[in-house]
Protein backbone atom coordinates (compact mmCIF):
# COMPACT_ATOMS: atom_id res chain seq x y z
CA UNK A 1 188.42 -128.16 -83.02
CA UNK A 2 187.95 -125.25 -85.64
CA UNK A 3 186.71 -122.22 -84.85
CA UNK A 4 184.17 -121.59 -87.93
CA UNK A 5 180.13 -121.83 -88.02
CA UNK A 6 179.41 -125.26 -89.07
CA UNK A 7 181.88 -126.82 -86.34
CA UNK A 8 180.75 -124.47 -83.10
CA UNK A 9 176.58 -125.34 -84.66
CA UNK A 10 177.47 -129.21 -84.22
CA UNK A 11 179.46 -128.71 -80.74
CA UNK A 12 176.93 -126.64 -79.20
CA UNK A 13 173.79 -128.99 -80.38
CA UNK A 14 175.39 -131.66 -79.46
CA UNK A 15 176.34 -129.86 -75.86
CA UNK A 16 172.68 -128.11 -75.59
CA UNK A 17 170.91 -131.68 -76.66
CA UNK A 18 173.43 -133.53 -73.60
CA UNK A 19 172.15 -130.21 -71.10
CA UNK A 20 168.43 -130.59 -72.01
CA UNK A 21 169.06 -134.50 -71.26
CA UNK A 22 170.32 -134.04 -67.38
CA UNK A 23 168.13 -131.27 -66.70
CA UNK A 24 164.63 -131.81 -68.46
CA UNK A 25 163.47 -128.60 -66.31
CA UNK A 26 165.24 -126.40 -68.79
CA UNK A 27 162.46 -127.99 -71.53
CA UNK A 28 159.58 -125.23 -72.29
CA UNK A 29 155.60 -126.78 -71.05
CA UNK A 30 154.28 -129.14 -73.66
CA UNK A 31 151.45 -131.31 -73.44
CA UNK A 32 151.68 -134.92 -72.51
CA UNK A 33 149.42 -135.82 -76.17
CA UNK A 34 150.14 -133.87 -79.23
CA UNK A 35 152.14 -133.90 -82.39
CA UNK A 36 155.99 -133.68 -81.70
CA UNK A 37 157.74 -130.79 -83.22
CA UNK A 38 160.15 -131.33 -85.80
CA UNK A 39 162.63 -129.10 -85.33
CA UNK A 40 164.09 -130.46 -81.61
CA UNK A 41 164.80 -127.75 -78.66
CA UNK A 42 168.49 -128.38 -78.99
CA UNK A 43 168.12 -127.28 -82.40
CA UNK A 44 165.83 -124.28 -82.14
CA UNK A 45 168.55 -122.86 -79.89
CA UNK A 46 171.42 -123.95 -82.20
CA UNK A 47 169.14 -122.20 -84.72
CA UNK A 48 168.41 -119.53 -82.84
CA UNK A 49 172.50 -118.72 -81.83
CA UNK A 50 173.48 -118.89 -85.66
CA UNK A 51 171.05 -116.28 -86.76
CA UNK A 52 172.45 -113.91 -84.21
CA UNK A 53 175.79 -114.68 -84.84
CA UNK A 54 174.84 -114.13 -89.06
CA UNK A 55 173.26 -110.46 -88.03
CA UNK A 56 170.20 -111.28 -89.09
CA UNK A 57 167.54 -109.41 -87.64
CA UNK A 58 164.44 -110.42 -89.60
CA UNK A 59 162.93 -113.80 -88.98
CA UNK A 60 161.48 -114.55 -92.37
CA UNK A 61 165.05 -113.48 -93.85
CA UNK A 62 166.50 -115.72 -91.20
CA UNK A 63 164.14 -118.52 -91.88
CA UNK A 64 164.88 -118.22 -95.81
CA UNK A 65 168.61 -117.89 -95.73
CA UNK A 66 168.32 -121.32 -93.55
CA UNK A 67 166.18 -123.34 -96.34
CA UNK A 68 168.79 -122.51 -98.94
CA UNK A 69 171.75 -122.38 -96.57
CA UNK A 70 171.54 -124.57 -93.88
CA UNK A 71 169.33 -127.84 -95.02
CA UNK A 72 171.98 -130.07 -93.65
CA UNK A 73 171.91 -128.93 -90.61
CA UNK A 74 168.25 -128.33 -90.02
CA UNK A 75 166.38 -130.83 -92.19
CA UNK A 76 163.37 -129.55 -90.62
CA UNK A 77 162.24 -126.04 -90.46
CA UNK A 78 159.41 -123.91 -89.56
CA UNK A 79 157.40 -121.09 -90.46
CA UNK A 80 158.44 -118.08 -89.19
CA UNK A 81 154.95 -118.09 -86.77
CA UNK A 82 156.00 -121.33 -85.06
CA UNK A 83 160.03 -120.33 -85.04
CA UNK A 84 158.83 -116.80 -83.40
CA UNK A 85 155.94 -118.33 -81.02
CA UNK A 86 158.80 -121.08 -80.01
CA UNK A 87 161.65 -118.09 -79.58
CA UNK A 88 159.28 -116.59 -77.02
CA UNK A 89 158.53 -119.65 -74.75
CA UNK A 90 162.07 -120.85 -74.76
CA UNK A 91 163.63 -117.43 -72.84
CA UNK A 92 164.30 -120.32 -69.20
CA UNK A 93 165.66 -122.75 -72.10
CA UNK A 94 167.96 -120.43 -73.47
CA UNK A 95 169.01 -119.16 -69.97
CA UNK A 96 170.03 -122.56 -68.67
CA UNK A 97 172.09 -123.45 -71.68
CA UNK A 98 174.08 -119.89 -71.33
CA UNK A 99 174.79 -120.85 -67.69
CA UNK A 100 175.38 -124.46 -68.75
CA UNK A 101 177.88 -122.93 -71.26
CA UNK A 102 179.88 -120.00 -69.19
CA UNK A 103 180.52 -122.49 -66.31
CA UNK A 104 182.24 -124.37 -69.00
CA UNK A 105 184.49 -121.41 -69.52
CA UNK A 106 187.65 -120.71 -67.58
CA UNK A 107 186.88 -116.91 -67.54
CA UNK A 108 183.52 -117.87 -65.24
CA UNK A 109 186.22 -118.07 -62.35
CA UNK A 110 187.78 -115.35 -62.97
CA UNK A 111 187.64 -113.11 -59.59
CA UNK A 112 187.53 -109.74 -61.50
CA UNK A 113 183.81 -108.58 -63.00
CA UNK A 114 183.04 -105.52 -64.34
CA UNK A 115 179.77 -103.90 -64.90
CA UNK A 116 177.81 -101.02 -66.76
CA UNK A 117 174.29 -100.50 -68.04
CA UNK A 118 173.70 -99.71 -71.78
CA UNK A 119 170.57 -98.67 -73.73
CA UNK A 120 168.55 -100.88 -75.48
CA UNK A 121 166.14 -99.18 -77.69
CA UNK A 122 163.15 -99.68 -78.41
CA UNK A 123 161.02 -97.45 -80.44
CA UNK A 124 162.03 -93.11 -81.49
CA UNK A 125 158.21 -91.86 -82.49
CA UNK A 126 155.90 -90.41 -79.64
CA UNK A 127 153.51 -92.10 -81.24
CA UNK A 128 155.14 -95.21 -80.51
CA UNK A 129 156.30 -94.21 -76.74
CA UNK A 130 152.42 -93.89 -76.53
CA UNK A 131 150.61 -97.00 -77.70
CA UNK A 132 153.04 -99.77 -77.52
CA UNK A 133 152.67 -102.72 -75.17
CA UNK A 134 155.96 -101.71 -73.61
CA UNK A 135 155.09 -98.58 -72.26
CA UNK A 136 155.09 -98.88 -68.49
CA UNK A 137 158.59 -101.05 -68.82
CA UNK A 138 160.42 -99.59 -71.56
CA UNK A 139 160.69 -95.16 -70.40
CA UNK A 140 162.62 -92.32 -71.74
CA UNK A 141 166.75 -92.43 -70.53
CA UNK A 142 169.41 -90.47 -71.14
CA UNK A 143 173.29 -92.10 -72.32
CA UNK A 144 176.09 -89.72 -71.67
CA UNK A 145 178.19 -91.65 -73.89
CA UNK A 146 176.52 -90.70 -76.57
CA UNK A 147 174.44 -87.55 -75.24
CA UNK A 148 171.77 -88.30 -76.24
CA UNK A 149 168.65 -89.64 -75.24
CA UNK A 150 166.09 -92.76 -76.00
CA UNK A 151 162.91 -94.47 -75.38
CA UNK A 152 163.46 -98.31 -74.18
CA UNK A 153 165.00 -100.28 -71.57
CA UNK A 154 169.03 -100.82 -70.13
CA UNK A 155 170.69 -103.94 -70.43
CA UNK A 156 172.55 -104.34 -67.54
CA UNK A 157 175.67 -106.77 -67.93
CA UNK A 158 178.10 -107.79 -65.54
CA UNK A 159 180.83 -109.90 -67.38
CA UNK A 160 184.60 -110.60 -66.97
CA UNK A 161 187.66 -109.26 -68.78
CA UNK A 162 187.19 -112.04 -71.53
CA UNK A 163 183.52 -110.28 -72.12
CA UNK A 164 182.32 -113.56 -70.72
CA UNK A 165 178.30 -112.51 -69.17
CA UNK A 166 178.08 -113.48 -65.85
CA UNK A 167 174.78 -111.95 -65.07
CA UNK A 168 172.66 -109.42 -66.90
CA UNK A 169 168.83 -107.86 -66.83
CA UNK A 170 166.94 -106.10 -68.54
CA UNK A 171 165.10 -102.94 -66.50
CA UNK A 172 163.36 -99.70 -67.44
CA UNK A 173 165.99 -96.74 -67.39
CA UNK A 174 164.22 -95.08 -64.64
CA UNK A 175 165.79 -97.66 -62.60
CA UNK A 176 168.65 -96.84 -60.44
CA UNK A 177 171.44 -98.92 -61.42
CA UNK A 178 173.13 -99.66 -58.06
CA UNK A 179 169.61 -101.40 -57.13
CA UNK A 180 169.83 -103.56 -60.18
CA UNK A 181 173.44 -104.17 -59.83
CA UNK A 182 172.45 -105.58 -56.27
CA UNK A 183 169.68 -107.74 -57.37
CA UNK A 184 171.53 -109.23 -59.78
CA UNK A 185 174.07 -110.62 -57.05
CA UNK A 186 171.69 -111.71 -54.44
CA UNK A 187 168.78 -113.27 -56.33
CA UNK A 188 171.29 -115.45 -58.28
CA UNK A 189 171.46 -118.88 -56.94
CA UNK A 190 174.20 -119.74 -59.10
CA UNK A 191 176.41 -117.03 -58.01
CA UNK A 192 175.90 -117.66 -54.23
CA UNK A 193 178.80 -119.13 -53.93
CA UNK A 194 180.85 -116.58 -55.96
CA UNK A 195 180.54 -113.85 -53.92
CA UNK A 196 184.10 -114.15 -52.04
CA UNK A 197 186.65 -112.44 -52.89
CA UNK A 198 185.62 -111.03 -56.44
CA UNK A 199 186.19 -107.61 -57.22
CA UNK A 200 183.78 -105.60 -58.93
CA UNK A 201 184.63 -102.52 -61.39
CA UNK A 202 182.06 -100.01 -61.76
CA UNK A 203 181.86 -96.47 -62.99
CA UNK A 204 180.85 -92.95 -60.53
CA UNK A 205 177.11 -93.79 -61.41
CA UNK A 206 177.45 -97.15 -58.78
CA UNK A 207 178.61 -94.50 -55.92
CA UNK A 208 177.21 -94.92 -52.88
CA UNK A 209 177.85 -95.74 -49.12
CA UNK A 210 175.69 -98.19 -48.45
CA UNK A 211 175.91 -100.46 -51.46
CA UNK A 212 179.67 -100.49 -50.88
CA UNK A 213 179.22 -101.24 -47.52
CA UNK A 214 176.43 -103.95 -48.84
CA UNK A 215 178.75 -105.27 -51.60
CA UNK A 216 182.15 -105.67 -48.88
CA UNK A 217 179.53 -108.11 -46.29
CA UNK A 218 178.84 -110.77 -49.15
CA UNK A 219 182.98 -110.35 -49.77
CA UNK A 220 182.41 -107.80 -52.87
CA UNK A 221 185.71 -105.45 -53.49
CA UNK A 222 184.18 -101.99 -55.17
CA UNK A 223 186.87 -100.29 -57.55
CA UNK A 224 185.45 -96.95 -58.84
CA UNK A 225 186.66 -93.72 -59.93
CA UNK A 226 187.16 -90.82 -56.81
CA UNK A 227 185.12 -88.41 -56.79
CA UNK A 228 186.24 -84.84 -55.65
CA UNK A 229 186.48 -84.73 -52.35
CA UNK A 230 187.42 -87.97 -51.80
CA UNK A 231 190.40 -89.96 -50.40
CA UNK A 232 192.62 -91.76 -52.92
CA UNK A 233 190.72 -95.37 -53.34
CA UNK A 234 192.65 -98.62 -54.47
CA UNK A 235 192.78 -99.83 -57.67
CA UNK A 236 192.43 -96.57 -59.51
CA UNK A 237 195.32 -97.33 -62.04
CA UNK A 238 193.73 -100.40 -63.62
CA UNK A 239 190.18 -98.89 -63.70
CA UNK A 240 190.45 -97.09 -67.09
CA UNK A 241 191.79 -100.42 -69.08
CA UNK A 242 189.15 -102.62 -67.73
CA UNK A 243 186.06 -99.96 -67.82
CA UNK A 244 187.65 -100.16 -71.86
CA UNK A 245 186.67 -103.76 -72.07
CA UNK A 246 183.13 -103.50 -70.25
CA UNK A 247 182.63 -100.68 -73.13
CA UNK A 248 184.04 -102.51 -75.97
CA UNK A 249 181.68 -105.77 -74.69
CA UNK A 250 178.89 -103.49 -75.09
CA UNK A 251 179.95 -102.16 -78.61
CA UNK A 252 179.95 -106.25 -79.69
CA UNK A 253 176.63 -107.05 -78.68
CA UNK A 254 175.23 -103.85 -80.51
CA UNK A 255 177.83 -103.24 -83.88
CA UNK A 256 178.08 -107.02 -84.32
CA UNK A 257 174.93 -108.51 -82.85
CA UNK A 258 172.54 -106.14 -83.46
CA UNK A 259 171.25 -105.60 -80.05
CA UNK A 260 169.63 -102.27 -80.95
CA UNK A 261 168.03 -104.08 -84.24
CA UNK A 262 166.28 -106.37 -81.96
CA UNK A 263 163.13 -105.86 -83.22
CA UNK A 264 160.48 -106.74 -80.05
CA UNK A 265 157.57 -105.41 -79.67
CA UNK A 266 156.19 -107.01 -76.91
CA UNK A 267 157.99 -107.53 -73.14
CA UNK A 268 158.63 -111.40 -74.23
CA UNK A 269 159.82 -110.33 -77.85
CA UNK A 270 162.05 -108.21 -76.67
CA UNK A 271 163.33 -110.60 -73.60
CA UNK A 272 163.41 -113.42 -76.15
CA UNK A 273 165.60 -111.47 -78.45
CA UNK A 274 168.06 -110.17 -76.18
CA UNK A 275 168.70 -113.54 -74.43
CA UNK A 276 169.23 -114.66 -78.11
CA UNK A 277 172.16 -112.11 -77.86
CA UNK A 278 173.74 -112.59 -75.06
CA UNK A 279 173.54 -116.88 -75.43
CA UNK A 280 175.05 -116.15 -78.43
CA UNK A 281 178.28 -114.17 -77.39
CA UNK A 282 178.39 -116.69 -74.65
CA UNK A 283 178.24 -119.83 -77.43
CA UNK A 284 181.42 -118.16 -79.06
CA UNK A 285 183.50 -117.21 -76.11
CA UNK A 286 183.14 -121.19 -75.37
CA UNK A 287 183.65 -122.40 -78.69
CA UNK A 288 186.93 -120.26 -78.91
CA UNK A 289 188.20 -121.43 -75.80
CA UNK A 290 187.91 -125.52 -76.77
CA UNK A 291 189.41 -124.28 -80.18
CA UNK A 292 192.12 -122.40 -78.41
CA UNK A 293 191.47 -119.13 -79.97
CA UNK A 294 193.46 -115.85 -78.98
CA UNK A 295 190.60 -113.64 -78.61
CA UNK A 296 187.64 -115.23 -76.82
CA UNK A 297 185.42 -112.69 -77.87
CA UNK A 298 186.16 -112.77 -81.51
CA UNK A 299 182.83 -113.57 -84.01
CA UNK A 300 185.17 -113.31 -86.77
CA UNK A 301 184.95 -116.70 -88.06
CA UNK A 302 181.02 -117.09 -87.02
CA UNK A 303 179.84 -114.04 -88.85
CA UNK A 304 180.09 -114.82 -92.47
C-alpha cells in the first residue's frame, strides 16, 4: 500500500463504509421517508479527513478545491450548508470510526500513555468573550508554554508514544485537569479493560495524592516530575523524552492541522471541527502503519 492521499481516501472509505455496515448505531438519525443523500456517510467522513489533512480551514474553499480536485472521488457534492449542517450531526459517527481505526493500530496496545492539556482558542476580542454562544464553556486560561493567555477551551489528549489518541475532551480551562484526566479513564467503556498495567506520564500540574492513589486502584502507574521536597520517584529519566513527544503531538494537530484555525462558533461547530482533527491524525497514523511507514505520525505525503 502507498502512503499518499488518493490511496489512504480509498482505504479508509472503504474501511469507514465496512464499520458503518457492522455497527449501523454509528449512522447519524434520519427519517425512515425522505430523499437519500448523495454524498454517503462513509464519504462525508472520507471527505471530511482529507480537508483536514489539506489545511483547509474554510468550507466553501474546501468544497471548491473538491469540485475541481477531487470529482473522481466524490462524484457527488454538496453545498457548503448541507456539508456544514452534516459535519455537525456526524460528531458519534466520526468518534466510532476513530476508535474503529486506533484499535486497528498496534500503538493502541501500547502500555505507555502520556497526557497534557493544550489551548484551543476560540475568539481574542472582549467583544467576542461577551456575546458568543460559547461563553459559559469556552473561559479565559492561561498557557505557560507560551505565557500567555486566551479565551477558549483545552483539548485534553491522552495518546501513546506513536502520537496515536487514545482518549481526548474538550473542557473549559477553568477545569482542573487531574478531574478531566480521571473522567476520561473511567467513563470510557472502551478502555475498561485497559486499565492494567499502563503507565501514565504526566507533567507537575497532574500532582496530587489522591488521584495517584485513584489512578494505582484501576492498575494506573503515575510518572511525574518531583517536586521539591519530595522523595526521588521512578521513572524520572525517561520523563523528559516522552513529555517531548506529548508536546510535539500537540504542535501537529495545531502547525499542521490547524487546530487553532478551527473556526466554530457554536459548542457543536467547534466539537465537530476538532473531532475532524483528531480522526484525521488517527486516519494517518493507520494508513502509515498498513503502508509500513517509519514515522507513524508523518502527514507528509497527505498534505499536498
Amino acid at each position: 500500500m502507498d502512503a499518499d492521499l488518493d490511496t489512504l481516501a480509498t482505504a479508509l472509505y472503504v474501511t469507514i463504509d465496512d464499520a458503518l455496515a457492522a455497527e449501523p448505531s454509528l449512522l447519524p438519525a434520519r427519517p425512515a421517508v425522505g430523499i437519500a443523500p448523495g454524498l454517503s456517510d462513509a464519504e462525508l467522513v472520507t471527505l471530511a479527513v482529507l480537508q483536514a489533512l489539506l489545511g483547509f480551514t474554510s468550507e466553501a474553499r474546501w468544497l471548491r478545491y473538491a469540485c475541481q480536485h477531487l470529482r473522481a472521488l466524490f462524484p457527488y457534492l454538496p453545498q457548503r450548508p448541507a456539508y456544514n449542517k452534516r459535519l455537525r450531526r456526524s460528531v458519534a459517527m466520526m468518534a466510532g470510526v476513530m476508535r474503529a481505526l486506533a484499535g486497528a493500530c498496534d500503538a493502541w496496545w501500547d502500555d505507555l500513555w502520556l497526557v497534557d492539556s493544550t489551548p484551543v482558542e476560540c475568539g481574542r476580542s472582549r467583544e467576542t468573550a461577551k456575546r458568543s454562544d460559547l461563553a459559559g464553556w469556552a473561559g479565559y486560561g492561561y498557557c505557560a508554554s507560551h505565557s500567555r493567555w486566551f479565551w477558549g477551551l483545552r483539548l485534553h489528549v491522552i495518546a501513546t508514544p506513536a502520537g496515536l489518541p487514545i482518549a481526548f475532551a474538550l473542557a473549559s480551562p477553568k477545569e482542573d485537569e487531574r478531574e478531566v484526566l480521571w473522567h476520561l479513564l473511567v467513563t470510557d467503556p472502551a478502555l475498561a479493560g485497559r486499565l492494567g498495567g499502563q503507565v501514565l506520564m504526566a507533567d507537575k500540574g497532574y500532582r496530587s495524592g489522591e488521584l495517584e492513589k485513584a489512578l494505582a486502584d484501576i492498575g494506573i502507574t503515575l510518572v511525574r516530575p518531583t517536586m521539591k521536597g519530595e522523595a526521588g520517584r521512578p521513572g524520572q529519566r525517561f520523563l523528559k523524552p516522552f513529555r517531548q513527544i506529548i508536546e510535539s503531538v500537540n504542535q501537529t494537530l495545531k502547525a499542521q492541522l490547524d487546530l487553532e484555525r478551527h473556526g466554530g462558533r457554536t459548542h457543536a461547530g467547534v466539537i465537530a471541527r476538532v473531532w475532524q482533527r483528531m480522526l484525521a491524525l488517527t486516519a494517518a497514523i493507520w494508513h502509515n502503519q498498513n503502508a509500513g511507514e517509519p514515522v507513524l505520525r508523518s502527514l507528509v505525503p497527505y498534505d499536498h
